[in-house]
Protein backbone atom coordinates (compact mmCIF):
# COMPACT_ATOMS: atom_id res chain seq x y z
CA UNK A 1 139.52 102.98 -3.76
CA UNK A 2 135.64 104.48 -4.07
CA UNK A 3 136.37 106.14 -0.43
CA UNK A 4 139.81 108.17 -1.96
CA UNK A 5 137.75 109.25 -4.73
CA UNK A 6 134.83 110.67 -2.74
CA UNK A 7 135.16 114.94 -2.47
CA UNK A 8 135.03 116.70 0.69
CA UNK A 9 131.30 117.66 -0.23
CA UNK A 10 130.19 114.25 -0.90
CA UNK A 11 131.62 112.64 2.12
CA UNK A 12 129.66 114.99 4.31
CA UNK A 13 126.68 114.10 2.28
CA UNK A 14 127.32 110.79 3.40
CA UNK A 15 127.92 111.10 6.95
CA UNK A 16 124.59 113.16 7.08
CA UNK A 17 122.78 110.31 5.64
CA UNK A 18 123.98 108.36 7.90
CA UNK A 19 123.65 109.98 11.05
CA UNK A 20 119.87 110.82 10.12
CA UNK A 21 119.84 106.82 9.59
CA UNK A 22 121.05 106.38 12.81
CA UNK A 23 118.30 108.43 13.89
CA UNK A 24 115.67 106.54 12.25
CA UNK A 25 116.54 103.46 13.37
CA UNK A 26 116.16 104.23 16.84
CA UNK A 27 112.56 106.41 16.35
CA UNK A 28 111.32 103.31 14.81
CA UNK A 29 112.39 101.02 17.28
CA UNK A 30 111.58 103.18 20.25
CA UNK A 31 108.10 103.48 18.40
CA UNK A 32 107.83 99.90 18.05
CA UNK A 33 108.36 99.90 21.62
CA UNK A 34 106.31 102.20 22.70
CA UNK A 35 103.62 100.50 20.74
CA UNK A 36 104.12 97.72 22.94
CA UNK A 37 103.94 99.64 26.35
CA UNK A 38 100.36 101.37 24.75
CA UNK A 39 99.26 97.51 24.57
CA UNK A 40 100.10 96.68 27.87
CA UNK A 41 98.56 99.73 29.17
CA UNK A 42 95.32 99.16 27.32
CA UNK A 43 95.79 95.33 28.83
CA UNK A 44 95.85 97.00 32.30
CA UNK A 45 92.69 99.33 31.74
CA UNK A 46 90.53 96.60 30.05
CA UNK A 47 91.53 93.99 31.97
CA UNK A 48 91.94 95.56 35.39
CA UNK A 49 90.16 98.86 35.66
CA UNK A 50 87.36 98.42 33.22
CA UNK A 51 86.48 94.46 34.62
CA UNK A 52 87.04 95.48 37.86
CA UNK A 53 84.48 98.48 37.78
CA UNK A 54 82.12 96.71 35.75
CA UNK A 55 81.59 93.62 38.48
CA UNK A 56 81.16 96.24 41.41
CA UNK A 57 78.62 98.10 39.12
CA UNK A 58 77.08 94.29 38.61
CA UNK A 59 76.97 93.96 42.58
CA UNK A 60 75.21 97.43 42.92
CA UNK A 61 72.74 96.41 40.27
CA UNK A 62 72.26 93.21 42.57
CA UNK A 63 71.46 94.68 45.58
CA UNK A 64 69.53 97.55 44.30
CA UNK A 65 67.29 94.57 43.01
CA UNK A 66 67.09 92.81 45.89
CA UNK A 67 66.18 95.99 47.40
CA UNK A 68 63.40 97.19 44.97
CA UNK A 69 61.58 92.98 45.43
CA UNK A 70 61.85 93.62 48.94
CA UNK A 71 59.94 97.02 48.36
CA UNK A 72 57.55 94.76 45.89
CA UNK A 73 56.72 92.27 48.52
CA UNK A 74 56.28 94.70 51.66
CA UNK A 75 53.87 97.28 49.57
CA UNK A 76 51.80 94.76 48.14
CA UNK A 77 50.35 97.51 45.13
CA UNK A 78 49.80 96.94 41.88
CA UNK A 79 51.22 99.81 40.82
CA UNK A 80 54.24 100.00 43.05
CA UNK A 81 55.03 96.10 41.54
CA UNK A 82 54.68 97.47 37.81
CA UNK A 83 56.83 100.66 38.28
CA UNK A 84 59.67 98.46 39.73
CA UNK A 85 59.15 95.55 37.34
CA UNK A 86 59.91 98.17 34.87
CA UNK A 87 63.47 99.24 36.83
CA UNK A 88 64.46 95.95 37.69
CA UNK A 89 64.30 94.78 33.64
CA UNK A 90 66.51 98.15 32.73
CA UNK A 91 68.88 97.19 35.37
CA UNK A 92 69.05 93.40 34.35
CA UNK A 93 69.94 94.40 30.84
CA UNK A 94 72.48 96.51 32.02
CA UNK A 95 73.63 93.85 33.87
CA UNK A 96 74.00 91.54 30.78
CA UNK A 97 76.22 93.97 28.95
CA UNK A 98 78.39 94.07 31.84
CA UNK A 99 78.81 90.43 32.14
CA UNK A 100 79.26 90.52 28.40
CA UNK A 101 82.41 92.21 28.51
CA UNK A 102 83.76 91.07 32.01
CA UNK A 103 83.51 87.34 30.14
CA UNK A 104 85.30 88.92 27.54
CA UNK A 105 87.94 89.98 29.57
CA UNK A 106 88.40 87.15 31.74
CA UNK A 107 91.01 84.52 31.14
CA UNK A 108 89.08 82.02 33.05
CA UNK A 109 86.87 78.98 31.51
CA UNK A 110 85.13 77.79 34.21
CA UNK A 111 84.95 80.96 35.98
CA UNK A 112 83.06 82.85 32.70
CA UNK A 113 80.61 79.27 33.15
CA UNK A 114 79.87 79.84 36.86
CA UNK A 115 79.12 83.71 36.30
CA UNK A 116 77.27 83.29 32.70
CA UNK A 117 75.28 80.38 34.91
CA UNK A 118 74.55 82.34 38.04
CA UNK A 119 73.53 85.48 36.52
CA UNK A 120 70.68 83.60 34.54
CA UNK A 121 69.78 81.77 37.26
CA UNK A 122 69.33 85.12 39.08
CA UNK A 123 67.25 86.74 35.99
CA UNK A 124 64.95 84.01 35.81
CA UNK A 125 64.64 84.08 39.79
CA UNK A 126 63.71 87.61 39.66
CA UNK A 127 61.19 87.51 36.65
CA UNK A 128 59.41 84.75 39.26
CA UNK A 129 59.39 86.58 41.78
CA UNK A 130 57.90 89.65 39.61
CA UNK A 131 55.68 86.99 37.86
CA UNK A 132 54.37 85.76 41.40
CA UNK A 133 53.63 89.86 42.53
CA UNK A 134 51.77 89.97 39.26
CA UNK A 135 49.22 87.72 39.88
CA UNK A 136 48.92 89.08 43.61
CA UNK A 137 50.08 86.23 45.49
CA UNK A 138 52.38 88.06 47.59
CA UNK A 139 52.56 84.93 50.00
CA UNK A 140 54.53 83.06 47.40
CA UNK A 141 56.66 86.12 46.75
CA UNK A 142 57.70 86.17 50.44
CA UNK A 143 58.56 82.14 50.77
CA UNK A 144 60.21 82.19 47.48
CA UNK A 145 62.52 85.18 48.07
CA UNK A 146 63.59 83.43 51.61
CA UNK A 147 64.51 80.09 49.84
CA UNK A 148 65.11 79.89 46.56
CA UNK A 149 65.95 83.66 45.76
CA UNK A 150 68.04 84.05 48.75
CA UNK A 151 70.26 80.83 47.32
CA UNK A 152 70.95 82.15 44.07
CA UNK A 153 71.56 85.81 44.75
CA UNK A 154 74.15 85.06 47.38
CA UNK A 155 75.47 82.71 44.82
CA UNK A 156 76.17 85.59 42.04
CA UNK A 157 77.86 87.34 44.61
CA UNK A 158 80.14 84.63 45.55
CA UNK A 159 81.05 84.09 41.95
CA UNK A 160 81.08 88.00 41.71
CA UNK A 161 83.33 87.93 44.69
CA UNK A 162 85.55 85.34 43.02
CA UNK A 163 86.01 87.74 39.77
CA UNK A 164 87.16 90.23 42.20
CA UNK A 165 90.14 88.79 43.59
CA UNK A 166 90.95 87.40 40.66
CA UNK A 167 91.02 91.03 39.24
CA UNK A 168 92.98 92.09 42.31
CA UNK A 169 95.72 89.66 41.00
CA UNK A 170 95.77 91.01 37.59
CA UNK A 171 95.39 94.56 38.12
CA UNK A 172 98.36 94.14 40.12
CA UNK A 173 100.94 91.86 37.71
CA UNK A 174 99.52 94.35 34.56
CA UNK A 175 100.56 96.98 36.16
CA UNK A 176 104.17 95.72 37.37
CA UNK A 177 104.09 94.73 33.37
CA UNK A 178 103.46 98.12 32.07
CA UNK A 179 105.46 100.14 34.63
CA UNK A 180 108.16 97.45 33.38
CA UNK A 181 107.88 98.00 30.30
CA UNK A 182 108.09 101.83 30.26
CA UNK A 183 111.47 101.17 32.32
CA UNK A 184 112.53 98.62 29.65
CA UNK A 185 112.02 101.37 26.75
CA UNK A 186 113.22 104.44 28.91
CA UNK A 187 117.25 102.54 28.75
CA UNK A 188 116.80 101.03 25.97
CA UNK A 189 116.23 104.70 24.45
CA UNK A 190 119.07 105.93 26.45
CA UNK A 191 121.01 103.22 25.11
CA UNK A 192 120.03 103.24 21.26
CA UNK A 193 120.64 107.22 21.68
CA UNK A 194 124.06 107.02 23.04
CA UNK A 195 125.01 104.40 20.30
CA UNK A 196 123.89 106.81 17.75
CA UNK A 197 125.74 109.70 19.59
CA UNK A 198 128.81 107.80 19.61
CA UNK A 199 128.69 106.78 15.79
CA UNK A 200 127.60 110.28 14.90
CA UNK A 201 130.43 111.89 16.78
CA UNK A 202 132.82 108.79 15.45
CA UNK A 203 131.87 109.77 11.92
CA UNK A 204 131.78 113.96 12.61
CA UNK A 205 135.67 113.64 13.87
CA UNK A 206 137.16 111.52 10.97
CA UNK A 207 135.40 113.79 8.78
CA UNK A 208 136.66 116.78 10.28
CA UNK A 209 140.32 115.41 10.62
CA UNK A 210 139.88 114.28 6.88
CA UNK A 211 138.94 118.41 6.18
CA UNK A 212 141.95 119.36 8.55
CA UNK A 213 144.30 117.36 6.71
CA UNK A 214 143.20 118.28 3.28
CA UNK A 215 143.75 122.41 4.49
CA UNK A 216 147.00 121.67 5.54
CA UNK A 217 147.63 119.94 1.90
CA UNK A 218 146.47 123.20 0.60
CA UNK A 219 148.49 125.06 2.81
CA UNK A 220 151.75 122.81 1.11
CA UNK A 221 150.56 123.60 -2.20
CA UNK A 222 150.14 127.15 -1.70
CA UNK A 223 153.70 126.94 -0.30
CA UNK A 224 155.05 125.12 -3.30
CA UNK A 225 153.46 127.26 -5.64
CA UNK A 226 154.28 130.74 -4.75
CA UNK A 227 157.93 129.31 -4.49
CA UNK A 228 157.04 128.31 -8.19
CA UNK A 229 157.68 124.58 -7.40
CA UNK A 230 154.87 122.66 -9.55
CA UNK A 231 157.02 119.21 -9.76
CA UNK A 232 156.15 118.57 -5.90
CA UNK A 233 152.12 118.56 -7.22
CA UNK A 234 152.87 115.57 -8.69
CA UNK A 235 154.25 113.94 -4.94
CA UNK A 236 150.71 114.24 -2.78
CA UNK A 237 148.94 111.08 -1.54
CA UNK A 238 145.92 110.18 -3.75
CA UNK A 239 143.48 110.50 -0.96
CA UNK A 240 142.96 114.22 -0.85
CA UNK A 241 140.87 116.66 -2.62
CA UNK A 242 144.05 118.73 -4.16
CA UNK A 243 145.44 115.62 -6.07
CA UNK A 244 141.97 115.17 -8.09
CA UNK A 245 142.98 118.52 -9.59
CA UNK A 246 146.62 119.04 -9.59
CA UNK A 247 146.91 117.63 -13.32
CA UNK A 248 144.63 121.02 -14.10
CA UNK A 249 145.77 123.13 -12.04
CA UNK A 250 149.69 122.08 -13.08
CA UNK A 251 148.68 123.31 -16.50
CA UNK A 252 147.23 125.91 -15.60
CA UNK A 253 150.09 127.20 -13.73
């Protein structure tokens, strides 16, 4: 009975509110969605991209050092030992914030161990090597870079190796997960649009028919009343517009 009493003006105020409902509904879920998708995508760059540059940056920070000891050992200067001792240090701390955040990244225990283990192992081998060039015996430098030195560097780059094609494998499933994702949202935004099409047009047509049908009452009254026929007011279906006022405008006439 509320519905019958509702005025041509207020029922399109209420189709508007809720077509722009409608609307609403599906901005916040296609944000919520999209807010996913941005999460997978950052998953794929920190992950992926960002772990996967940051061990090849660790490798060229390996051999570099190898190289600059080798340079060490064959000059045999002072000098030349201090002014790489100096480079090697700034590249080993680099080296530390980049196994910082590959560790961080990882999703593997006993891999995060063998690289956290390796990579100090490798720090402490250079800083003896250094330490051995310090006090000039260069000898010592040259036997323990071909044993012990040799040993642990290759072993970083194993392990290095290892976090490689591990990173391979997830670069390649986070990105089948975000380009999956964007699919996912693209129909589900086609769908939740052409739901909200359909109810919007549903609700547009029964208004409109509700408008056509209340003209065409007018056009009866109009009818009735220039043939001066006010009885027939009293006959119209409660659920129109003209029978809220035909009481007034019966007296009136």
């Amino acid at each position: 009975m509320e519905k019958k009493n509702r005025t041509i003006g207020q029922r399109l105020h209420r189709v508007f509110r809720l077509n722009m409902r409608s609307i609403w509904i599906v901005v916040i879920v296609v944000f919520f969605l999209l807010f996913r998708v941005g999460h997978h995508i950052w998953d794929f760059y920190s992950v992926s991209y960002l772990t996967e540059r940051l061990q090849m940056e660790t490798r060229k920070d390996v051999q570099t050092i190898n190289k600059r000891l080798l340079i060490v050992l064959i000059s045999e200067d002072e000098k030349v030992t201090k002014e790489h001792t100096e480079e090697i240090s700034s590249r080993l701390e680099k080296m530390d914030g980049y196994i910082k955040v590959i560790m961080q990244n990882l999703d593997d225990e006993s891999l995060d161990r063998a690289l956290e283990n390796t990579l100090q192992d490798f720090k402490n081998a250079s800083w003896e090597m250094l330490s051995l060039a310090g006090n000039g015996d260069y000898q010592g430098v040259l036997t323990y870079y071909h044993s012990t030195y040799n040993v642990i560097s290759e072993k970083l780059a194993d392990t290095l190796g290892e976090i490689g094609a591990l990173v391979e494998d997830k670069l390649l499933s986070q990105f089948r997960l975000a380009l999956g994702s964007l699919i996912v949202v693209a129909l589900l935004l086609l769908v939740l649009a052409g739901i909200s099409t359909l109810m919007s047009a549903r609700r547009s047509r029964k208004l409109a028919a509700d408008i056509d049908r209340e003209v065409g009452v007018l056009e009866i009254v109009s009818e009735q009343m220039a043939e001066g026929n006010i009885s027939n007011l009293l006959d119209f279906d409660k659920d129109n517009t003209i029978a809220s006022v035909a009481p007034t405008l019966r007296k009136a006439l």
